[in-house]
C-alpha atoms as a PDB file:
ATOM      1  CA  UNK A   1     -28.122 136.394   9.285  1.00  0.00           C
ATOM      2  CA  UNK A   2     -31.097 135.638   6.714  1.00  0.00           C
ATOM      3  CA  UNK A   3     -30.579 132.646   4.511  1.00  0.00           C
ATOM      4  CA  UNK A   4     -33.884 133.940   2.420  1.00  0.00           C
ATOM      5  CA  UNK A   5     -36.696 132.506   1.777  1.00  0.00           C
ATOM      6  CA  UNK A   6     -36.276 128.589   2.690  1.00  0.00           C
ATOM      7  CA  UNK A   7     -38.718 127.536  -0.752  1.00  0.00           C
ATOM      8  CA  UNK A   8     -37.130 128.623  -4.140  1.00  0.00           C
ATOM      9  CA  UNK A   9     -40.876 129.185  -5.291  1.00  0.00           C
ATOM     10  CA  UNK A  10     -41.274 131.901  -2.876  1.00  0.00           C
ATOM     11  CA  UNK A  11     -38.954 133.461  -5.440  1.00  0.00           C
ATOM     12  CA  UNK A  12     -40.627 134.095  -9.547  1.00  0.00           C
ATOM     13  CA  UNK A  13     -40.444 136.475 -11.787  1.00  0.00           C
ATOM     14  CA  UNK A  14     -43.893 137.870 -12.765  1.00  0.00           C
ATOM     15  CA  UNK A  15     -44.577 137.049 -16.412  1.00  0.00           C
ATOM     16  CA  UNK A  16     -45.875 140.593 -17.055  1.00  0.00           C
ATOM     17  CA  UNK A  17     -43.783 142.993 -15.655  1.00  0.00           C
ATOM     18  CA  UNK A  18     -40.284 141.090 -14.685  1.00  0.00           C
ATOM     19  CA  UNK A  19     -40.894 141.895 -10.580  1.00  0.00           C
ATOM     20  CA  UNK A  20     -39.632 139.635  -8.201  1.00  0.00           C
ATOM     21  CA  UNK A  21     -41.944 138.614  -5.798  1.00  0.00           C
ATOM     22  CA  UNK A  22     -40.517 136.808  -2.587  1.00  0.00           C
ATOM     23  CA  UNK A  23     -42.458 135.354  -0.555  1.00  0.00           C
ATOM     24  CA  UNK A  24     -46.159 137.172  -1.657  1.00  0.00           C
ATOM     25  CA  UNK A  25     -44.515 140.891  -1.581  1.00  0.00           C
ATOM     26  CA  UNK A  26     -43.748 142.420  -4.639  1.00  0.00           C
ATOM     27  CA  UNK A  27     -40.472 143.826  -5.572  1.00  0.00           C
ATOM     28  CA  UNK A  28     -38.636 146.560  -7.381  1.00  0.00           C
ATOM     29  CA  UNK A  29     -39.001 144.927 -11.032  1.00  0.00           C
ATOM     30  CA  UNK A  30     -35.906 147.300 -12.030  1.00  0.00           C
ATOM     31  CA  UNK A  31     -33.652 146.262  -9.077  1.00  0.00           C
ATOM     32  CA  UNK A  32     -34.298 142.545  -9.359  1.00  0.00           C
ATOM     33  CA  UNK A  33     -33.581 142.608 -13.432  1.00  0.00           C
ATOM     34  CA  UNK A  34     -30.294 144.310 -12.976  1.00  0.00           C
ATOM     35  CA  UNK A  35     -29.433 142.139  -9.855  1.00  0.00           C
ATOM     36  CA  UNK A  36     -30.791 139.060 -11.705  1.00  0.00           C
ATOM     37  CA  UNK A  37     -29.022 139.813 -14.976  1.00  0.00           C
ATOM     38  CA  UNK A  38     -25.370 140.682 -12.769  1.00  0.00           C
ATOM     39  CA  UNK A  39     -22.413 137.314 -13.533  1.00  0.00           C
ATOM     40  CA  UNK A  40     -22.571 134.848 -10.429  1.00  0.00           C
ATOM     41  CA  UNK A  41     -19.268 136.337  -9.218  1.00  0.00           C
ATOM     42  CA  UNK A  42     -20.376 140.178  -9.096  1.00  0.00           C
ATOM     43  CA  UNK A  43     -23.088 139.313  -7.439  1.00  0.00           C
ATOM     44  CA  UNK A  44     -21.659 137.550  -4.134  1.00  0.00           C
ATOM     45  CA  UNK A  45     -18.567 140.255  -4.395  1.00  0.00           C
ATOM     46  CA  UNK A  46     -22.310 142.568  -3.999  1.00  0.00           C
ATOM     47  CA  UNK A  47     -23.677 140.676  -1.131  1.00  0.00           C
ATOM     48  CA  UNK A  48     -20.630 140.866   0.873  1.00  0.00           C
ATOM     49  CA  UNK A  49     -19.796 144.305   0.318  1.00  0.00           C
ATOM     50  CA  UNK A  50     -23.319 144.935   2.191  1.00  0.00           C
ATOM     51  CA  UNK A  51     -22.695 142.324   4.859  1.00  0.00           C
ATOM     52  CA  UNK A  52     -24.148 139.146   3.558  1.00  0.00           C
ATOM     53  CA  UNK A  53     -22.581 135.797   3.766  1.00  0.00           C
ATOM     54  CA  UNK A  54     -22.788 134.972  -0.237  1.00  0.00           C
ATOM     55  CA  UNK A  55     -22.674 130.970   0.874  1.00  0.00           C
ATOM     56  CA  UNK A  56     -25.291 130.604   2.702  1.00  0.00           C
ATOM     57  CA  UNK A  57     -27.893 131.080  -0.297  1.00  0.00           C
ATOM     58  CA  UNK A  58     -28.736 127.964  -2.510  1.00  0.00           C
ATOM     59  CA  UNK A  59     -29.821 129.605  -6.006  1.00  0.00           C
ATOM     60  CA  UNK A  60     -29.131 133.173  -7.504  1.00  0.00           C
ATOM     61  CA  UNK A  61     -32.734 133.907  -7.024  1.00  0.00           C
ATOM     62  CA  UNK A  62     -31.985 133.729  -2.859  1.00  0.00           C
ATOM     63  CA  UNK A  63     -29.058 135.479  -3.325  1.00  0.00           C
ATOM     64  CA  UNK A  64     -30.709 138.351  -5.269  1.00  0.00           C
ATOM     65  CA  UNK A  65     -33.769 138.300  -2.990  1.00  0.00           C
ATOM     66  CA  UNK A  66     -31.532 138.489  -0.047  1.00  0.00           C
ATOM     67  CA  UNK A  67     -29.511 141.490  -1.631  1.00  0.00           C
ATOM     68  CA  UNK A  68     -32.822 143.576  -2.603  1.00  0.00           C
ATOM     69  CA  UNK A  69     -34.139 143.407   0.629  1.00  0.00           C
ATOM     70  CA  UNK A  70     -30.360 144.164   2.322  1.00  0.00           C
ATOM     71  CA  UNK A  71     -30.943 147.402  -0.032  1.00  0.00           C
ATOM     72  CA  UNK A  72     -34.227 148.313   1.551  1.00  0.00           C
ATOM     73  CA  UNK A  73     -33.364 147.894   4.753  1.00  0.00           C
ATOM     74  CA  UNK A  74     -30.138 149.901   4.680  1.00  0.00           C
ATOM     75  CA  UNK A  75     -32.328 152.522   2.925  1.00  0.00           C
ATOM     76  CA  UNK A  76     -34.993 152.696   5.771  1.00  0.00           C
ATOM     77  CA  UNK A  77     -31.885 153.032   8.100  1.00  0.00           C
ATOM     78  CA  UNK A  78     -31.303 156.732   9.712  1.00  0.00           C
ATOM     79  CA  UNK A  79     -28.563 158.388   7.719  1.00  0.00           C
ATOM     80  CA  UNK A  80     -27.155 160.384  11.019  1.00  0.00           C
ATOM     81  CA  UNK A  81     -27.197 156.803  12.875  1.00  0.00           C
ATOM     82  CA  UNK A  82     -24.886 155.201  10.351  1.00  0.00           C
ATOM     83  CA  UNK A  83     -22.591 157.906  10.382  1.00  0.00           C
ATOM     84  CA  UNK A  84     -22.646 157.733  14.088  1.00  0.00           C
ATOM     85  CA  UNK A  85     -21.230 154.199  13.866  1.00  0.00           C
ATOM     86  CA  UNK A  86     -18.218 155.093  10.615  1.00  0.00           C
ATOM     87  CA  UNK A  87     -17.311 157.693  13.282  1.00  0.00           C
ATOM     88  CA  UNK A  88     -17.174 155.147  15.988  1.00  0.00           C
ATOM     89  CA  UNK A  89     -15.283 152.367  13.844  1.00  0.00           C
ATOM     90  CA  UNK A  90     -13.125 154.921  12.178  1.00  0.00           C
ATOM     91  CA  UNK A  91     -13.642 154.535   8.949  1.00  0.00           C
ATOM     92  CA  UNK A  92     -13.128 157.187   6.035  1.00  0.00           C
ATOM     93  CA  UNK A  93     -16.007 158.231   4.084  1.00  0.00           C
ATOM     94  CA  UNK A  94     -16.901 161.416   1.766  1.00  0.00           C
ATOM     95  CA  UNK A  95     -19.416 164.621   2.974  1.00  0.00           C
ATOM     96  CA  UNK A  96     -21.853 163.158  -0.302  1.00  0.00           C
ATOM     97  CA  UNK A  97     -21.136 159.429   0.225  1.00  0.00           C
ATOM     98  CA  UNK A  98     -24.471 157.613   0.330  1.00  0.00           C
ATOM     99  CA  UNK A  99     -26.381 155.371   2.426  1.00  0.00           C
ATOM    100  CA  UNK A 100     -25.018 152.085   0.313  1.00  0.00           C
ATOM    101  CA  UNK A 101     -21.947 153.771   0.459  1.00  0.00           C
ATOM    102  CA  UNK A 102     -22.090 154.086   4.440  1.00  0.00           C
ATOM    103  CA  UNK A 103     -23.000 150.593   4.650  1.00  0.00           C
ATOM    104  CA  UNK A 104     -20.531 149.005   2.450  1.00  0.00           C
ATOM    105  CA  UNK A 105     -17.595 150.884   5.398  1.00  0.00           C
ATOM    106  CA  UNK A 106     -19.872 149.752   8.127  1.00  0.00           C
ATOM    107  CA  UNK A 107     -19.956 146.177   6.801  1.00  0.00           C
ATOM    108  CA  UNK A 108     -15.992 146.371   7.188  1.00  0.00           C
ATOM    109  CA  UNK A 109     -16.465 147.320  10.918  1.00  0.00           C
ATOM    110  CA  UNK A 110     -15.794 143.613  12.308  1.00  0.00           C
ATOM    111  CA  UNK A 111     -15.199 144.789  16.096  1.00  0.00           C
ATOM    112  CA  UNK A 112     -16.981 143.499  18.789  1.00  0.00           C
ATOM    113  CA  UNK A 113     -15.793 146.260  21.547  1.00  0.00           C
ATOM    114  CA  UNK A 114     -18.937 148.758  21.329  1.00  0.00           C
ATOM    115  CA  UNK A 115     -17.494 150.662  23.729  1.00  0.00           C
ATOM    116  CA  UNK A 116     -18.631 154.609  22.809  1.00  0.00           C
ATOM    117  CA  UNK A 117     -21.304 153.491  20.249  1.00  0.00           C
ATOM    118  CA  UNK A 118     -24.651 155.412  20.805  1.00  0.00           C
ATOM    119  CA  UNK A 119     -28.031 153.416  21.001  1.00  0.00           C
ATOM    120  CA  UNK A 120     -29.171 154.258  17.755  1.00  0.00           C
ATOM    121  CA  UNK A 121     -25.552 153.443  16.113  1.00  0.00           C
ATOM    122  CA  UNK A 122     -25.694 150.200  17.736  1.00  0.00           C
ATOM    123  CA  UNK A 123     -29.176 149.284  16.386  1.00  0.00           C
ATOM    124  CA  UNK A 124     -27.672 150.140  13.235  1.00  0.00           C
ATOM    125  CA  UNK A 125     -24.828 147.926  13.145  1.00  0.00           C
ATOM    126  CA  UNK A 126     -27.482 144.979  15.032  1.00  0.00           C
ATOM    127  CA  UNK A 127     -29.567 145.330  11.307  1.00  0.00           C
ATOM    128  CA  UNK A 128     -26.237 145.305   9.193  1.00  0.00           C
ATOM    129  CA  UNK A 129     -24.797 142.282  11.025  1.00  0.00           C
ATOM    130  CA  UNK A 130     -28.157 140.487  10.517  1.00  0.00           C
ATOM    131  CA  UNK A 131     -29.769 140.232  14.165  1.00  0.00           C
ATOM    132  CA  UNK A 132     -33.560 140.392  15.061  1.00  0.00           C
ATOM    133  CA  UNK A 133     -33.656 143.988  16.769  1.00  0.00           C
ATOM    134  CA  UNK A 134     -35.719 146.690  16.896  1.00  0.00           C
ATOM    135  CA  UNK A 135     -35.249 150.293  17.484  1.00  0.00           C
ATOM    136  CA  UNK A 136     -36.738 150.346  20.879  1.00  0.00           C
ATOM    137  CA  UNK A 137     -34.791 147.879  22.506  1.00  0.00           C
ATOM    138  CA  UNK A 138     -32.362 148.503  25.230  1.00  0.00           C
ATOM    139  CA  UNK A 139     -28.372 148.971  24.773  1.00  0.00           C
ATOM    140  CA  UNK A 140     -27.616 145.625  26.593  1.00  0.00           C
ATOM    141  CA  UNK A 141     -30.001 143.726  24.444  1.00  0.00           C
ATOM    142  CA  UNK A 142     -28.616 144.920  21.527  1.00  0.00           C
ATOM    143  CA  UNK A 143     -25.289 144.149  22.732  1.00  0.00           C
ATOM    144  CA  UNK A 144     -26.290 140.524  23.810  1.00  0.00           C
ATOM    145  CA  UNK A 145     -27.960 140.110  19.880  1.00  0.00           C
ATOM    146  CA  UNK A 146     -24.850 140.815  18.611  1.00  0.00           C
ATOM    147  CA  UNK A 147     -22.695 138.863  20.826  1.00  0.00           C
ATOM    148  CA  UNK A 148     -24.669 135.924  20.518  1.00  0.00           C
ATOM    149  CA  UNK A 149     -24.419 136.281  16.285  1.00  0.00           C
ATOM    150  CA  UNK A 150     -20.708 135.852  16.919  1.00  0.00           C
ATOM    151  CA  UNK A 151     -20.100 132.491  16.250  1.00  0.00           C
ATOM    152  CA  UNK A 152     -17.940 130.007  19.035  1.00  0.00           C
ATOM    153  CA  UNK A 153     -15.117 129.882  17.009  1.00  0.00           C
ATOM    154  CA  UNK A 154     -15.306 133.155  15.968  1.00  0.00           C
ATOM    155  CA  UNK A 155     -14.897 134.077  19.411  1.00  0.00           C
ATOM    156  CA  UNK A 156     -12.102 131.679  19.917  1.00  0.00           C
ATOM    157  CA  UNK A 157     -10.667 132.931  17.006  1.00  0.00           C
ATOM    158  CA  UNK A 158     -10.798 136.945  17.822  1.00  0.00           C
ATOM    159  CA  UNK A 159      -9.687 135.721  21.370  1.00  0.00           C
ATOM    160  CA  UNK A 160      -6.140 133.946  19.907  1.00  0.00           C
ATOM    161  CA  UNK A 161      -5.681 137.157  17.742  1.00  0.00           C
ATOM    162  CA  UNK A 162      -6.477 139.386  20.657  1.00  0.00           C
ATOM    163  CA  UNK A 163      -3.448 137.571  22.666  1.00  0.00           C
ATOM    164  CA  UNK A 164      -1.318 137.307  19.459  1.00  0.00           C
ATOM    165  CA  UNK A 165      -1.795 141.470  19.336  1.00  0.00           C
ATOM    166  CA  UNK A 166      -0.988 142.078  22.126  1.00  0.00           C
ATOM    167  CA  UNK A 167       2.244 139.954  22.128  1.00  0.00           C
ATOM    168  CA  UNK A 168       3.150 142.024  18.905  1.00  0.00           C
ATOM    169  CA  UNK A 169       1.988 145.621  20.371  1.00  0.00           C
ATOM    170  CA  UNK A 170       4.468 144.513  23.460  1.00  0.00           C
ATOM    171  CA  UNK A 171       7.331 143.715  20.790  1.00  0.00           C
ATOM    172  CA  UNK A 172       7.341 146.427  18.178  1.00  0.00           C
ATOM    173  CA  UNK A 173       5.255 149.075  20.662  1.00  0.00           C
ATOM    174  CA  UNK A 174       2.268 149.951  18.638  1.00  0.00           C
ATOM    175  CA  UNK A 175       0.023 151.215  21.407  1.00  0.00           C
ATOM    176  CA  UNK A 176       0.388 154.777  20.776  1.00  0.00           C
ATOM    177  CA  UNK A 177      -3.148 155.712  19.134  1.00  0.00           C
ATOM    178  CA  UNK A 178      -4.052 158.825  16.642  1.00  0.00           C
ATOM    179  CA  UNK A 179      -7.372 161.183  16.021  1.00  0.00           C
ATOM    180  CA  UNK A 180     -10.011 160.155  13.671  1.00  0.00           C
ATOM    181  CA  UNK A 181     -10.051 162.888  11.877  1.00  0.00           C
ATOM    182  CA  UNK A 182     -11.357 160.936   8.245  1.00  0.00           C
ATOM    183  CA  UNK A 183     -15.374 162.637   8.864  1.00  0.00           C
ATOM    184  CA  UNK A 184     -15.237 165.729   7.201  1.00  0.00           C
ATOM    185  CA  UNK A 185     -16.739 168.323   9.715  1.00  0.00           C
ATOM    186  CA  UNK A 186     -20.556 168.687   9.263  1.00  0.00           C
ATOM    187  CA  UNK A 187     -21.331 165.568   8.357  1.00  0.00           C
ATOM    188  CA  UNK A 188     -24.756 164.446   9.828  1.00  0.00           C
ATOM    189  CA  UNK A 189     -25.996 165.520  13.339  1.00  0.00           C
ATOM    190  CA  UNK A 190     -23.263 164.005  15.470  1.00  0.00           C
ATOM    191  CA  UNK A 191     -23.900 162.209  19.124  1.00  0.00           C
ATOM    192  CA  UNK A 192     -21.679 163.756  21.624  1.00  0.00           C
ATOM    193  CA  UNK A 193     -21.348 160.587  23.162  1.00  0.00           C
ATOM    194  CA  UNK A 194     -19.758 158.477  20.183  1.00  0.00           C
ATOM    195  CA  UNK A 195     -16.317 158.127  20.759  1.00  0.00           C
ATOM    196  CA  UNK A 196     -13.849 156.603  17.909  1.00  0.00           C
ATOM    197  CA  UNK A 197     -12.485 153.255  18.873  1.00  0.00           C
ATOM    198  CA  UNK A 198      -9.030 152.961  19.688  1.00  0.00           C
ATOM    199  CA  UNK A 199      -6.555 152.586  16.637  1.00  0.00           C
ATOM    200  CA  UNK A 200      -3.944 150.789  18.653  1.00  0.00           C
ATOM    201  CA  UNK A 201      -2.252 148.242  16.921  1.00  0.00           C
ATOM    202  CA  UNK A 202      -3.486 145.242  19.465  1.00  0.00           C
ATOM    203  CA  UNK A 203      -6.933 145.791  18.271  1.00  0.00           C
ATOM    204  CA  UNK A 204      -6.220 146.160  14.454  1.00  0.00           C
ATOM    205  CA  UNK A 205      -4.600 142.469  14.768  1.00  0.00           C
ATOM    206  CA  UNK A 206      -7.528 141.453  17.019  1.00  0.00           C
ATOM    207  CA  UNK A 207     -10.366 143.019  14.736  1.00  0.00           C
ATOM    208  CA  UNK A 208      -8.343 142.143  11.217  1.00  0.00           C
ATOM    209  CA  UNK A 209      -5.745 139.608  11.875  1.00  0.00           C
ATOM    210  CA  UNK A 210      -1.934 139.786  12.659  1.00  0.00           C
ATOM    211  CA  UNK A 211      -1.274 140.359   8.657  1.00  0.00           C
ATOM    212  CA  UNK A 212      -4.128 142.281   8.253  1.00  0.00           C
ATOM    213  CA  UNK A 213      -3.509 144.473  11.060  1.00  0.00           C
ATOM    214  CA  UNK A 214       0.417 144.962  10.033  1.00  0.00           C
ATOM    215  CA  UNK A 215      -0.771 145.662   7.059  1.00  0.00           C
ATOM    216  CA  UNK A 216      -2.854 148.278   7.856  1.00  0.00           C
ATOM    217  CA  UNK A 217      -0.909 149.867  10.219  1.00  0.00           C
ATOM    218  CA  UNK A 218       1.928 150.111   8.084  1.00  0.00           C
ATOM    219  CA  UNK A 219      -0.205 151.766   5.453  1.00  0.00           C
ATOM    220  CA  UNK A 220      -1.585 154.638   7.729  1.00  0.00           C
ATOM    221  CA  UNK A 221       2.208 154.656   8.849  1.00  0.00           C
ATOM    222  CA  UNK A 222       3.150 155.546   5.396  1.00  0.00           C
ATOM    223  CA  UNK A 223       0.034 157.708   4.626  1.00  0.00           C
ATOM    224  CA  UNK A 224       1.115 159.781   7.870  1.00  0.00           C
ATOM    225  CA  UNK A 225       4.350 159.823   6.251  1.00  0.00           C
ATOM    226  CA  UNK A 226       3.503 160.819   2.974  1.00  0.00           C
ATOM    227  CA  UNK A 227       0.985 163.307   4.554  1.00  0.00           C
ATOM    228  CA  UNK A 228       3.881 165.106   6.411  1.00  0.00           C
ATOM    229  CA  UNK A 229       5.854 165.766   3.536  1.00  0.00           C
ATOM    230  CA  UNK A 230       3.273 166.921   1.965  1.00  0.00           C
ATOM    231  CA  UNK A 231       2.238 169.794   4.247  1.00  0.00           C
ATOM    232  CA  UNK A 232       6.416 170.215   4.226  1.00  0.00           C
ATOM    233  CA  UNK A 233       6.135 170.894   0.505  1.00  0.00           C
ATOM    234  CA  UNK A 234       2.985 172.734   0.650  1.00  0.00           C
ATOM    235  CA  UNK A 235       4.164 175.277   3.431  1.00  0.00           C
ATOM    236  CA  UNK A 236       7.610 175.597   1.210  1.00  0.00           C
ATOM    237  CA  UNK A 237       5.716 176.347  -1.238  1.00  0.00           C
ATOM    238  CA  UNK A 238       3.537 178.640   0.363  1.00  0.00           C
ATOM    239  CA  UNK A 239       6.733 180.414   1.692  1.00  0.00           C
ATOM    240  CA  UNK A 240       7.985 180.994  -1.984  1.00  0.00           C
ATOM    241  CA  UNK A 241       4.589 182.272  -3.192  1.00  0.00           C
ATOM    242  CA  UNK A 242       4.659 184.694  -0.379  1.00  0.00           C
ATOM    243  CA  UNK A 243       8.498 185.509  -0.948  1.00  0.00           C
ATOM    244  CA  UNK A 244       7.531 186.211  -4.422  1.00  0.00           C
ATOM    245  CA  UNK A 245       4.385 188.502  -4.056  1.00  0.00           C
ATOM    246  CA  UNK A 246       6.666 190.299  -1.507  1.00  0.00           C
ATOM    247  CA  UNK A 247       9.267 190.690  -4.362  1.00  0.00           C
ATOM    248  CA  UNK A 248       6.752 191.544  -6.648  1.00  0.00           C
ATOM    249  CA  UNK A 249       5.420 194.077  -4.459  1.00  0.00           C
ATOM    250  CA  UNK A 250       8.268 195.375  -3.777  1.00  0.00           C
ATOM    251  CA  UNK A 251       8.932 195.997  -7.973  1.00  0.00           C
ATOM    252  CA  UNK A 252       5.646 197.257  -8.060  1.00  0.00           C
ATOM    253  CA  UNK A 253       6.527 199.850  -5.616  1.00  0.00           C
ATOM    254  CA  UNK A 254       9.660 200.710  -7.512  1.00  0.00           C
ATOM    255  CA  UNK A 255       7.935 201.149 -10.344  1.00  0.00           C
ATOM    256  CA  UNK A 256       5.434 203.479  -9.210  1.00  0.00           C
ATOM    257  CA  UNK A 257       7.944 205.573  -7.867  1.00  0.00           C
ATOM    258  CA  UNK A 258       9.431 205.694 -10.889  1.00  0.00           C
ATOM    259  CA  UNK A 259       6.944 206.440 -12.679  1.00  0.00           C
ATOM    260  CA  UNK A 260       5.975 209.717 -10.516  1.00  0.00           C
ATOM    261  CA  UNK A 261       9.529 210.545 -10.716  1.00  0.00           C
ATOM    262  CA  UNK A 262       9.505 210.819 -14.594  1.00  0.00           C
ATOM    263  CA  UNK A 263       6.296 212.915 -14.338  1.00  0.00           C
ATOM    264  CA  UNK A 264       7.403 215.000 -11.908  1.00  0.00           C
ATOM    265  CA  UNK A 265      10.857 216.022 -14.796  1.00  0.00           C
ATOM    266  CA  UNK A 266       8.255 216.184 -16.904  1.00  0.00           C
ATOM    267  CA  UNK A 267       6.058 218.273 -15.489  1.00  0.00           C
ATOM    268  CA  UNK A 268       8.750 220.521 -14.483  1.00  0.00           C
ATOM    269  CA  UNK A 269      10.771 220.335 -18.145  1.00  0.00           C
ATOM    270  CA  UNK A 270       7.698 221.218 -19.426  1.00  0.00           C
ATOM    271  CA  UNK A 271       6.860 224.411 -16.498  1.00  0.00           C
ATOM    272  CA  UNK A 272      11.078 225.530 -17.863  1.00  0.00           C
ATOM    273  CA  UNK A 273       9.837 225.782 -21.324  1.00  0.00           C
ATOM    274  CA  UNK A 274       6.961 227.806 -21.157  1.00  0.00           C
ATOM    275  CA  UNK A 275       8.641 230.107 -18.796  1.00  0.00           C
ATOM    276  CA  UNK A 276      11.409 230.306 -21.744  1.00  0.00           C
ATOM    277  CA  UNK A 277       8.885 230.922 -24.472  1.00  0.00           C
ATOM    278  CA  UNK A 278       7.063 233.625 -22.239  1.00  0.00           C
ATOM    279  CA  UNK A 279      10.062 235.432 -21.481  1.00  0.00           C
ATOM    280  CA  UNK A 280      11.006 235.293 -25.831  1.00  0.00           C
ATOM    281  CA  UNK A 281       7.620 236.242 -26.541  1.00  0.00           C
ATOM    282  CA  UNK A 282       7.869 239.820 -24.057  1.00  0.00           C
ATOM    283  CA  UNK A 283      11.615 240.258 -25.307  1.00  0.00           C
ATOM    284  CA  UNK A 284      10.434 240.145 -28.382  1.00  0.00           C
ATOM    285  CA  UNK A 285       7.462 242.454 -28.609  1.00  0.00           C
ATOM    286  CA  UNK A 286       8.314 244.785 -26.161  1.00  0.00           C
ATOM    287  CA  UNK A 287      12.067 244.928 -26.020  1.00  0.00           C
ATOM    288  CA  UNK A 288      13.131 244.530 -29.762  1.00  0.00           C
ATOM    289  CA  UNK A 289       9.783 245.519 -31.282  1.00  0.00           C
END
């Protein structure tokens, strides 16, 4: 991953204007004031939301140069790409959710299975975990770029928690895995040929760490849970909304016969009394009169 640039006079602010310039190239004078003018802490808690390793930069000015251009490059990145890749890692994202906003859940993606990832998902994740690639380079050298940015003792490290998984998966049988189903449908131009990574519990505690993992297997447990009862509640509720507007119709119905029933006496009450007046008015002028 970049460290930025090596001399901290590649990085000054231009008297004039307030734009960065790192190393000769101008720079969004906007961007770098509000990244420059962002507290120490907010700004590392920035560069590792998109990726960046916040200690391997000696001044702020690295740090912000380093962020700035992490924000151009994930906005020259191809927006149907990136999703390909939250589809593949599994992670839960928003129809609107933008390309920062992509990046910040692909950052989280710390797998190194890329089993079902399509060529231009895995260039994607190559730029966001900091390796040299470009987008014409073949699937197993972008596979061996990112192996090779995985450190030796990360690798020990993933291996130990990939035995340590398994030994838990074995004891408490968390193998069973579920749909990804977080995407909402329409999304971005999807690759047929992306396939979500398994959610098994062995790789959560490989990928995460045996707490981490437990952790987050026990909250999609309870999400599931909660989930459930709520499509219980909102088909019993359903159920009563349609036993009511059945009720309801039925009172409708009842009153609408009703109704007809009171004009039909009236109709006929009032059908009596004219017949009664017509016969009193012929009695009356020719019978008496």
């Amino acid at each position: 991953m970049s460290t930025g640039p090596t001399n901290p006079s590649d990085v000054k602010m231009l008297p004039s204007t307030g734009t960065a310039v790192v190393a000769g190239a101008p720079v969004a004078g906007t961007a770098s004031r509000q990244l420059i003018d962002l507290p120490l802490d907010e700004l590392q808690n920035l560069a590792e939301e998109f990726g960046l390793d916040a200690t391997k930069f000696r001044t702020r000015q690295h740090l912000v140069a380093a962020v700035h251009d992490r924000r151009q490059m994930i906005a020259s990145l191809d927006r149907d790409a990136m999703l390909d890749v939250i589809r593949w890692g599994r992670r839960p994202v928003t129809t609107s959710a933008s390309k920062e906003q992509l990046a910040q859940e692909i950052a989280r993606i710390s797998t190194m299975r890329f089993a079902g990832l399509s060529h231009r998902g895995l260039y994607v994740l190559a730029k966001m975990r900091g390796c040299d690639v470009l987008p014409a380079d073949a699937v197993p050298l972008l596979i061996q770029r990112l192996r090779k940015k995985e450190g030796f003792f990360q690798k020990i490290s993933r291996k130990r928690r990939a035995m340590m998984g398994s030994v838990i998966s074995k004891m408490i049988g968390g193998d069973a895995t579920e749909q990804y189903r977080h995407l909402p449908p329409g999304a971005g131009a999807a690759d047929p040929t992306v396939k979500p990574t398994a959610a098994s519990l062995k790789r959560e505690i490989e990928d995460q760490g045996i707490f981490g993992g437990i952790t987050n297997r026990l909250k999609k447990t309870a999400d599931s849970y909660v989930n459930q009862k709520l499509d219980e509640i909102e088909a019993r509720i359903d159920r009563k909304l349609d036993e009511i507007d059945r009720k309801l119709g039925e009172w409708r119905d009842k009153e609408v016969a009703n109704r007809i029933r009171i004009l039909k006496i009236t109709l006929w009450a009032s059908v009596i009394v004219a017949g009664v007046a017509l016969i009193y008015s012929y009695i009356k002028v020719y019978v008496v009169g």
